[in-house]
N, C-alpha and C. Protein backbone atom coordinates (compact mmCIF):
# COMPACT_ATOMS: atom_id res chain seq x y z
N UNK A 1 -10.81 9.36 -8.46
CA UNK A 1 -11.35 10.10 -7.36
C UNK A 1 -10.63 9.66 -6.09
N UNK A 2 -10.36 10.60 -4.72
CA UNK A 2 -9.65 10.37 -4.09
C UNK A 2 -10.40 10.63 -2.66
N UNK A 3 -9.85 8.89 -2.08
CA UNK A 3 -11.03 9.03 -0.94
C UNK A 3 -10.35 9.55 0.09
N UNK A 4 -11.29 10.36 1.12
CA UNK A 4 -10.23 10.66 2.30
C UNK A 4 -10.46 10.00 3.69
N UNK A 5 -10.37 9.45 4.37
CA UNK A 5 -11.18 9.37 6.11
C UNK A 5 -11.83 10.31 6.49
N UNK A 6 -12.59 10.48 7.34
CA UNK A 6 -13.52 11.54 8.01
C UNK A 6 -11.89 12.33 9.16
N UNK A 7 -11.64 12.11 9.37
CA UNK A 7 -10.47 12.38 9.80
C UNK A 7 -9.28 12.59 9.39
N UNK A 8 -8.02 13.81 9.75
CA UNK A 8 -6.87 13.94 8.84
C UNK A 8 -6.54 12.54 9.19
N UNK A 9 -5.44 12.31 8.42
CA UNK A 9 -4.90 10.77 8.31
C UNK A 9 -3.19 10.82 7.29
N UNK A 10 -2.47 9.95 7.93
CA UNK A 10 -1.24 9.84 7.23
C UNK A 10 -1.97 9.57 5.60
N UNK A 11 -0.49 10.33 4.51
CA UNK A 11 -1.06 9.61 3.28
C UNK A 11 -0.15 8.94 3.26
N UNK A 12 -0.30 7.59 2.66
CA UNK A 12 1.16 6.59 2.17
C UNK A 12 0.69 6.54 0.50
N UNK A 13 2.31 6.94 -0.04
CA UNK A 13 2.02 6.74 -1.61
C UNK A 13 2.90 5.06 -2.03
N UNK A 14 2.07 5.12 -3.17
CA UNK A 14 3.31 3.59 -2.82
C UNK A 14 3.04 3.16 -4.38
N UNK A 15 4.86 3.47 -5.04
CA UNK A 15 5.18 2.55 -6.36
C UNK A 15 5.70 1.08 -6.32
N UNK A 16 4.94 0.67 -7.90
CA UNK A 16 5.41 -0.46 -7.82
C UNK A 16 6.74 -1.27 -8.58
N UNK A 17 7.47 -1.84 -7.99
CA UNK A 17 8.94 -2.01 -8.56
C UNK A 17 9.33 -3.00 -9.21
N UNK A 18 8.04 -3.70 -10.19
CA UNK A 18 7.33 -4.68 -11.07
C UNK A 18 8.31 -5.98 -10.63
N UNK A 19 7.65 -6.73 -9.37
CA UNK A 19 8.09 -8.03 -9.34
C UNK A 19 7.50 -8.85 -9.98
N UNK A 20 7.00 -10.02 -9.13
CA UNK A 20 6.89 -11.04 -9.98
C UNK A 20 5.49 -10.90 -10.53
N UNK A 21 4.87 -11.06 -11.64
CA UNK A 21 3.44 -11.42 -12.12
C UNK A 21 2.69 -12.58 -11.66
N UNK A 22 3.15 -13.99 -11.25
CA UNK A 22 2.62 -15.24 -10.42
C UNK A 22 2.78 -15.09 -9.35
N UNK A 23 3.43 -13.79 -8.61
CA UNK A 23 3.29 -13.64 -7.40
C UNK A 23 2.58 -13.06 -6.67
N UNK A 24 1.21 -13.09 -5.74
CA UNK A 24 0.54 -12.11 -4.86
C UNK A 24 1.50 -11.42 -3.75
N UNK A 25 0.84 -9.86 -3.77
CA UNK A 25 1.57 -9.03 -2.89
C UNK A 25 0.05 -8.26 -2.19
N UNK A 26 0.72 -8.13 -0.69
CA UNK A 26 -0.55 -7.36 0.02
C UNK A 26 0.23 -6.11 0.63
N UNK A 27 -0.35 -5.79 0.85
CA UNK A 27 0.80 -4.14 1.78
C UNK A 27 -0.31 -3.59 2.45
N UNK A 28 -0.02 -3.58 3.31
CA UNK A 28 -1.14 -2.53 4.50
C UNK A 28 -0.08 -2.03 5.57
N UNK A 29 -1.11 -1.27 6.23
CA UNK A 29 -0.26 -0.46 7.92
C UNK A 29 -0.96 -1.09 9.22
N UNK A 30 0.31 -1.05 9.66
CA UNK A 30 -0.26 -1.83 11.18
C UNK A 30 0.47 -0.39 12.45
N UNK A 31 -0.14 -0.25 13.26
CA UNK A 31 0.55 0.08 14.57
C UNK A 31 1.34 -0.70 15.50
N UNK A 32 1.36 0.17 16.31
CA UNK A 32 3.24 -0.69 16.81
C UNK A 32 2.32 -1.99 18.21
N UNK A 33 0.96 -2.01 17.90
CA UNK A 33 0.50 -3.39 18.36
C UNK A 33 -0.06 -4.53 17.14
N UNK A 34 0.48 -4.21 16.16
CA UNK A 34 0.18 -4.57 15.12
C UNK A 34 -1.18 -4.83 14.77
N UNK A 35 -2.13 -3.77 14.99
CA UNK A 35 -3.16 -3.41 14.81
C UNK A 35 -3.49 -2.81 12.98
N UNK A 36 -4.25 -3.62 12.38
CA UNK A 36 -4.95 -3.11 10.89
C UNK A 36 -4.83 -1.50 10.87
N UNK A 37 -4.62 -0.76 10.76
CA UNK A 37 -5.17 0.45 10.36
C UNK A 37 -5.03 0.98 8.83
N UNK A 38 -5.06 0.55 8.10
CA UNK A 38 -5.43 0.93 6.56
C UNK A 38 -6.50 1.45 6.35
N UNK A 39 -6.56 2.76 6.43
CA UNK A 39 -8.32 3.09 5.80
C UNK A 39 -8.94 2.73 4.91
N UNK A 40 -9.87 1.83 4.45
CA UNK A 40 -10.41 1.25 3.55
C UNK A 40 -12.13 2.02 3.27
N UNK A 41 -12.09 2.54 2.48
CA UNK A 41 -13.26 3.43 2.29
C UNK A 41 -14.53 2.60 1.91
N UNK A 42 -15.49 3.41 2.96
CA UNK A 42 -16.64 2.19 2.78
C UNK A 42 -17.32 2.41 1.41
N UNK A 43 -16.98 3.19 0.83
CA UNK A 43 -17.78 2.63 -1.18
C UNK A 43 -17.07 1.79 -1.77
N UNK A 44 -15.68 1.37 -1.65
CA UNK A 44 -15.29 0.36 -2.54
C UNK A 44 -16.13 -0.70 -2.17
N UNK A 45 -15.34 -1.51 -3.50
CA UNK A 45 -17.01 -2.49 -3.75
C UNK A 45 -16.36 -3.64 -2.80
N UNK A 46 -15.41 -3.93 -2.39
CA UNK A 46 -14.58 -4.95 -1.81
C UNK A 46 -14.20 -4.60 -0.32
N UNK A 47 -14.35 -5.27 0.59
CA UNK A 47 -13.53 -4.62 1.63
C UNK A 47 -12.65 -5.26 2.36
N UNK A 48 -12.62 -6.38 1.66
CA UNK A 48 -11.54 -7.50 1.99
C UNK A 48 -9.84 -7.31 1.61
N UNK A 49 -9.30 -8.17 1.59
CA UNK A 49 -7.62 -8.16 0.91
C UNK A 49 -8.09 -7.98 -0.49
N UNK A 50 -9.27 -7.73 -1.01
CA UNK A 50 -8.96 -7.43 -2.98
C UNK A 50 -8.28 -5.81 -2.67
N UNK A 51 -8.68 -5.11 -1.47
CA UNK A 51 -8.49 -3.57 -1.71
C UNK A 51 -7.16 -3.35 -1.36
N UNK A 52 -6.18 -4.59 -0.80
CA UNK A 52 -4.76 -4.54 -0.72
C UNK A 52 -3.85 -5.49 -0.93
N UNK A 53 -4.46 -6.03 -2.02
CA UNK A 53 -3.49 -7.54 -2.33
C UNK A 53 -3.83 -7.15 -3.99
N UNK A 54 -2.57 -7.71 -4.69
CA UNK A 54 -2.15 -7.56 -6.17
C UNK A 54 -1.27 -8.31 -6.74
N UNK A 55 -1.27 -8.70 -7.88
CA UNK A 55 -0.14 -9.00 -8.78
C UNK A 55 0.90 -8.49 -8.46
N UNK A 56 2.10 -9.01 -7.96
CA UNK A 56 3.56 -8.12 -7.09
C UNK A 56 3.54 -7.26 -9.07
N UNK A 57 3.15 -7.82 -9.78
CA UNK A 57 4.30 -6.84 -11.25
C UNK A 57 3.18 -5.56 -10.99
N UNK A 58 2.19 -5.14 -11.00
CA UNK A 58 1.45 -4.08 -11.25
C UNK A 58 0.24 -3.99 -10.17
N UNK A 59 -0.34 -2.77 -9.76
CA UNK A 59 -1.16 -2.15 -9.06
C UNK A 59 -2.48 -2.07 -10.01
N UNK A 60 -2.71 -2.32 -10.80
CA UNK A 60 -3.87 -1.96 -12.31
C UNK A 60 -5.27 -2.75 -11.79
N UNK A 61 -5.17 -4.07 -10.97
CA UNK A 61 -6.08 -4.79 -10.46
C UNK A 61 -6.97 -3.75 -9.47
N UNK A 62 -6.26 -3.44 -8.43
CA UNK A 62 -7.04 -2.68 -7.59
C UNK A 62 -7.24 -1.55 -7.34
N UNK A 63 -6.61 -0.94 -8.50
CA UNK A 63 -7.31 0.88 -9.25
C UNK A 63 -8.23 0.34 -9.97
N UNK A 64 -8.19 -0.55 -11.16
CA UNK A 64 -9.50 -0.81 -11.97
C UNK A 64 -10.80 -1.49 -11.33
N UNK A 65 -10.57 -2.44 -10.10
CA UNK A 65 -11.22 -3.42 -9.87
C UNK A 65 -12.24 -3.17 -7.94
N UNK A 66 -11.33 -2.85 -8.03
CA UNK A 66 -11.44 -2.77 -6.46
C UNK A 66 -11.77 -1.14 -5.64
N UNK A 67 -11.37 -0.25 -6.37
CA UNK A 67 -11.56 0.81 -5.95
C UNK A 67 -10.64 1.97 -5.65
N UNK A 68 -9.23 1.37 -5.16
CA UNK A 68 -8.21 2.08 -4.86
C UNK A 68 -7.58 3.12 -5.43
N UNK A 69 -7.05 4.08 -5.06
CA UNK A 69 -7.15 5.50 -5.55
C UNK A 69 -5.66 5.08 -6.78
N UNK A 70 -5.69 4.93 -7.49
CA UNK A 70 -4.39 4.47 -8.44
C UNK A 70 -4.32 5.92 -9.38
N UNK A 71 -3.49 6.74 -9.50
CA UNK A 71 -3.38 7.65 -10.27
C UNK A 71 -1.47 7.94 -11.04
N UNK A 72 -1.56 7.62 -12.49
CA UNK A 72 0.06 7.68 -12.77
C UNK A 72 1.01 6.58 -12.21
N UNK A 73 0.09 5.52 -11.70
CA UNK A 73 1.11 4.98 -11.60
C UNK A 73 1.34 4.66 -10.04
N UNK A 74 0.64 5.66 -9.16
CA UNK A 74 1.22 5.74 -7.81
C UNK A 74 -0.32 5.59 -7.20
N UNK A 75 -0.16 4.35 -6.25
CA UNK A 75 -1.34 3.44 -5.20
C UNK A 75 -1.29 4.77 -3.92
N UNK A 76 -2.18 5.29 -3.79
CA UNK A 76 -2.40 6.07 -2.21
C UNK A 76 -3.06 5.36 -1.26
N UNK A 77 -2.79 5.27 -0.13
CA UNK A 77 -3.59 5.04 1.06
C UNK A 77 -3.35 5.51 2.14
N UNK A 78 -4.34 5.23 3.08
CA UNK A 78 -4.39 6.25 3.99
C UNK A 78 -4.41 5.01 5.26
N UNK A 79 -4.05 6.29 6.65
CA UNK A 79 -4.07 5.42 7.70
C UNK A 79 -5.45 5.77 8.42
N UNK A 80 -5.77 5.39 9.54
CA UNK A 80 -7.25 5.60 9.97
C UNK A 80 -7.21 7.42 10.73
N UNK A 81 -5.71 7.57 11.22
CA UNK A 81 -5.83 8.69 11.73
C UNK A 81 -4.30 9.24 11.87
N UNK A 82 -3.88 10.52 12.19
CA UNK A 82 -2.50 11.31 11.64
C UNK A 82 -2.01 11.22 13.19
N UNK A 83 -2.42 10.40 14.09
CA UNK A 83 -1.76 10.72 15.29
C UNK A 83 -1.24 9.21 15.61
N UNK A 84 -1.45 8.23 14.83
CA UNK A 84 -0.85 6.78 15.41
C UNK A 84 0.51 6.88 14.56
N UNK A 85 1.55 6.25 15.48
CA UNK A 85 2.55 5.75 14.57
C UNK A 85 2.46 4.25 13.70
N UNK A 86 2.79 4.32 12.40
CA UNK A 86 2.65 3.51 11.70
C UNK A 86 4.16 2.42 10.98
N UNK A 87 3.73 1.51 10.85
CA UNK A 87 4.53 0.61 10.00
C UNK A 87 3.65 0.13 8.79
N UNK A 88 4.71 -0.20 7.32
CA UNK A 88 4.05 -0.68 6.42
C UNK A 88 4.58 -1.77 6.03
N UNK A 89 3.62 -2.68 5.51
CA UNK A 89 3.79 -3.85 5.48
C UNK A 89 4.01 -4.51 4.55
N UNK A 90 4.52 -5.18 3.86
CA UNK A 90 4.86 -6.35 2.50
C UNK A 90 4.72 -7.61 2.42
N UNK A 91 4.06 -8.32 1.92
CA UNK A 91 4.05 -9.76 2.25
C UNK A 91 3.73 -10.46 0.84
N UNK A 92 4.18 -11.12 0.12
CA UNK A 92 4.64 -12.04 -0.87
C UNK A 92 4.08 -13.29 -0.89
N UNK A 93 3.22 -13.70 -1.93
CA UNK A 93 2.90 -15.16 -1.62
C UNK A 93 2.63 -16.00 -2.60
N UNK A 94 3.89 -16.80 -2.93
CA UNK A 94 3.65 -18.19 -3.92
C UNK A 94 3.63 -19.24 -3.57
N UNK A 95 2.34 -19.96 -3.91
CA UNK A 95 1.90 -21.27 -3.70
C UNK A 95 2.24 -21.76 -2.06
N UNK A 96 1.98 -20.77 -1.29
CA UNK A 96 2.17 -20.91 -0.01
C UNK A 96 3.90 -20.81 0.41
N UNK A 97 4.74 -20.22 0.21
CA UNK A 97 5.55 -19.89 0.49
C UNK A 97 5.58 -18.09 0.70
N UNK A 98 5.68 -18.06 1.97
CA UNK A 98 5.18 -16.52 2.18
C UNK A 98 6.57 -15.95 2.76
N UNK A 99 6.51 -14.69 2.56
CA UNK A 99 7.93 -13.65 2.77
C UNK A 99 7.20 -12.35 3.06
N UNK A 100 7.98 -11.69 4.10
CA UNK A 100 7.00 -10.65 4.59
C UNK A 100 8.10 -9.33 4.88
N UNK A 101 8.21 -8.41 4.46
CA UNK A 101 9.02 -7.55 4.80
C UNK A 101 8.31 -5.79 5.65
N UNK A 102 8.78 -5.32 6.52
CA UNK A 102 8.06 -4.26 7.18
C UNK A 102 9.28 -3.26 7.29
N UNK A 103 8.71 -1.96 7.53
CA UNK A 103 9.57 -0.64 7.87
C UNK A 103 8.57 0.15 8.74
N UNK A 104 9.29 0.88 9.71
CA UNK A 104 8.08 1.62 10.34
C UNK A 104 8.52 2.69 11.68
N UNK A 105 7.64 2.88 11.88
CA UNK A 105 7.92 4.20 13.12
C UNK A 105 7.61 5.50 12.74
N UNK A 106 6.82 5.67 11.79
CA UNK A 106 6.57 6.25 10.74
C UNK A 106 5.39 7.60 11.42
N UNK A 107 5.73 8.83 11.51
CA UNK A 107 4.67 10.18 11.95
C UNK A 107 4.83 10.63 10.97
N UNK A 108 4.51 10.59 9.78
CA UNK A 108 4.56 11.49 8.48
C UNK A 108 4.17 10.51 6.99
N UNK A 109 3.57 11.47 6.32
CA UNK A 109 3.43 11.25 5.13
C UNK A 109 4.54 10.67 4.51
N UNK A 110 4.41 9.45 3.71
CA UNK A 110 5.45 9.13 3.17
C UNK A 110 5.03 7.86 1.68
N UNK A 111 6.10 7.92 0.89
CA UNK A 111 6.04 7.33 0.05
C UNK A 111 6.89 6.01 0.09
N UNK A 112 6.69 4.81 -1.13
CA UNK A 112 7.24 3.79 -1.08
C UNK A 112 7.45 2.99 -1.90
N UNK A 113 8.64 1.89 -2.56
CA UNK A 113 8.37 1.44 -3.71
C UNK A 113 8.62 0.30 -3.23
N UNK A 114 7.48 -0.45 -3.60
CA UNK A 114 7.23 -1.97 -3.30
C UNK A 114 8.04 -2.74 -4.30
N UNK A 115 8.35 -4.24 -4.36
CA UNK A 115 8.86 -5.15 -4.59
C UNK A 115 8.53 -6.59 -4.52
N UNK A 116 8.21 -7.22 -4.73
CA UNK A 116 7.47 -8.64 -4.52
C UNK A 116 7.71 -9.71 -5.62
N UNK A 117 8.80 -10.47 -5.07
CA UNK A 117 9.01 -12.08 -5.61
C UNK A 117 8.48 -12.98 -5.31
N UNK A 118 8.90 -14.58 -5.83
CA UNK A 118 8.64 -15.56 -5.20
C UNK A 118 9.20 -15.91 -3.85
N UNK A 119 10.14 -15.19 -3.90
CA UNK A 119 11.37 -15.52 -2.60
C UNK A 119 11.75 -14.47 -1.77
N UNK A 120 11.35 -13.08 -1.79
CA UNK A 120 11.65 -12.02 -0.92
C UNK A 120 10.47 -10.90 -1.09
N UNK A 121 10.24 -10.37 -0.55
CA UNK A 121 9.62 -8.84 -0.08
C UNK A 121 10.59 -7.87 -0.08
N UNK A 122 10.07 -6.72 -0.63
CA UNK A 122 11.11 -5.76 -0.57
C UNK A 122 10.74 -4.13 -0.61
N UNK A 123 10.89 -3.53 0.78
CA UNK A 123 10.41 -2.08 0.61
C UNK A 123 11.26 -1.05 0.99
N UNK A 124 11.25 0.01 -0.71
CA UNK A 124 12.56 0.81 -0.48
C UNK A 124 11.74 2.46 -0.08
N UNK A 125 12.18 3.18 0.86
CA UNK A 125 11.38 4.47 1.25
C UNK A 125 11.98 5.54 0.34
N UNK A 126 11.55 6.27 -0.60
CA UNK A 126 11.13 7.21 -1.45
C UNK A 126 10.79 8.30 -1.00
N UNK A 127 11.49 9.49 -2.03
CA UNK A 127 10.88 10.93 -2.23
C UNK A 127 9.18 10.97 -1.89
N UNK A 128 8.56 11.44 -0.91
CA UNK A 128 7.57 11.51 -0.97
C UNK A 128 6.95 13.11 -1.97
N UNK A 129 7.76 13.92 -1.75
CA UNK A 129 7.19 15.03 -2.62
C UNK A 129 7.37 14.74 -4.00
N UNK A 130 8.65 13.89 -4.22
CA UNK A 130 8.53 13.28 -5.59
C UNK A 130 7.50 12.47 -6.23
N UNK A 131 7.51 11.52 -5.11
CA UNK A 131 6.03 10.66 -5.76
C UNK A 131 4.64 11.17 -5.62
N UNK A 132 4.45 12.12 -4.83
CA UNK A 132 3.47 13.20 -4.95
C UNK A 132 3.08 13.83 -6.44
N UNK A 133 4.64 14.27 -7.38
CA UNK A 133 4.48 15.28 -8.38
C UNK A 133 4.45 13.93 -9.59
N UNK A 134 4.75 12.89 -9.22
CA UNK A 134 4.10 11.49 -10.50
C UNK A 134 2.80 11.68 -10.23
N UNK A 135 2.58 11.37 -9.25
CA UNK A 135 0.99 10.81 -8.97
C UNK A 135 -0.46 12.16 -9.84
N UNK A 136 0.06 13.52 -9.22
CA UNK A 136 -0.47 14.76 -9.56
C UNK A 136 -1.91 14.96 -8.45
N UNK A 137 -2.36 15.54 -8.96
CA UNK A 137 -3.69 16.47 -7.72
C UNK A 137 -5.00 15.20 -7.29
């Protein structure tokens, strides 16, 4: 099921580009004051980092666990509203060695394929109508 904001809102789709499995990965959107804006829908059962932090190898934790719209493969989220410009975020974390990678400036829907080691962050920008037609309706 696919949550929306009460408001239109950027969609960000986002694959995963199976890094490391002992590695945590978080990804959210910030504005260009580096302000939170990830819409986090108030029925998930979590509203903490479980609804954007994962195993860098797979997304399966927080489609099964947490709430997040996971469909085919492809993580959706949303921003709080379609008129802020956005950046998205990557950040990597083993045993306290953290790596953080960002892209941004972002007025549009867009897709993304994440990456997450012990030693780098990594986000490559993607077909969004493509990862649209994985994901499906």
């Amino acid at each position: 099921m696919a949550f929306i904001p009460a408001t239109k809102a950027y969609e960000i789709l986002l694959r995963n580009g199976g890094g490391d499995s002992h590695v945590t990965c978080c990804t959210w959107e910030e504005d260009d004051q580096r302000n939170f804006i990830t819409f986090i829908p108030p029925n998930v059962p979590h509203k903490n980092n479980d609804y954007y932090c994962f195993p860098c190898s797979s997304f399966d934790i927080v489609g099964r666990y947490f709430g997040a719209d996971l469909r085919n493969g492809i993580l959706t989220y949303q921003t709080i509203d379609n008129t802020t410009t956005y950046w998205i975020h990557l950040g990597s974390n083993y045993i306290g060695a953290y790596y953080e990678a960002y892209q941004g400036g972002y007025n549009k829907d867009a897709c993304f394929m994440l990456t997450g080691y012990f030693n780098a962050a990594e986000i490559e920008e993607l077909s969004y109508d493509d990862c649209k037609k994985i994901r499906g309706p």
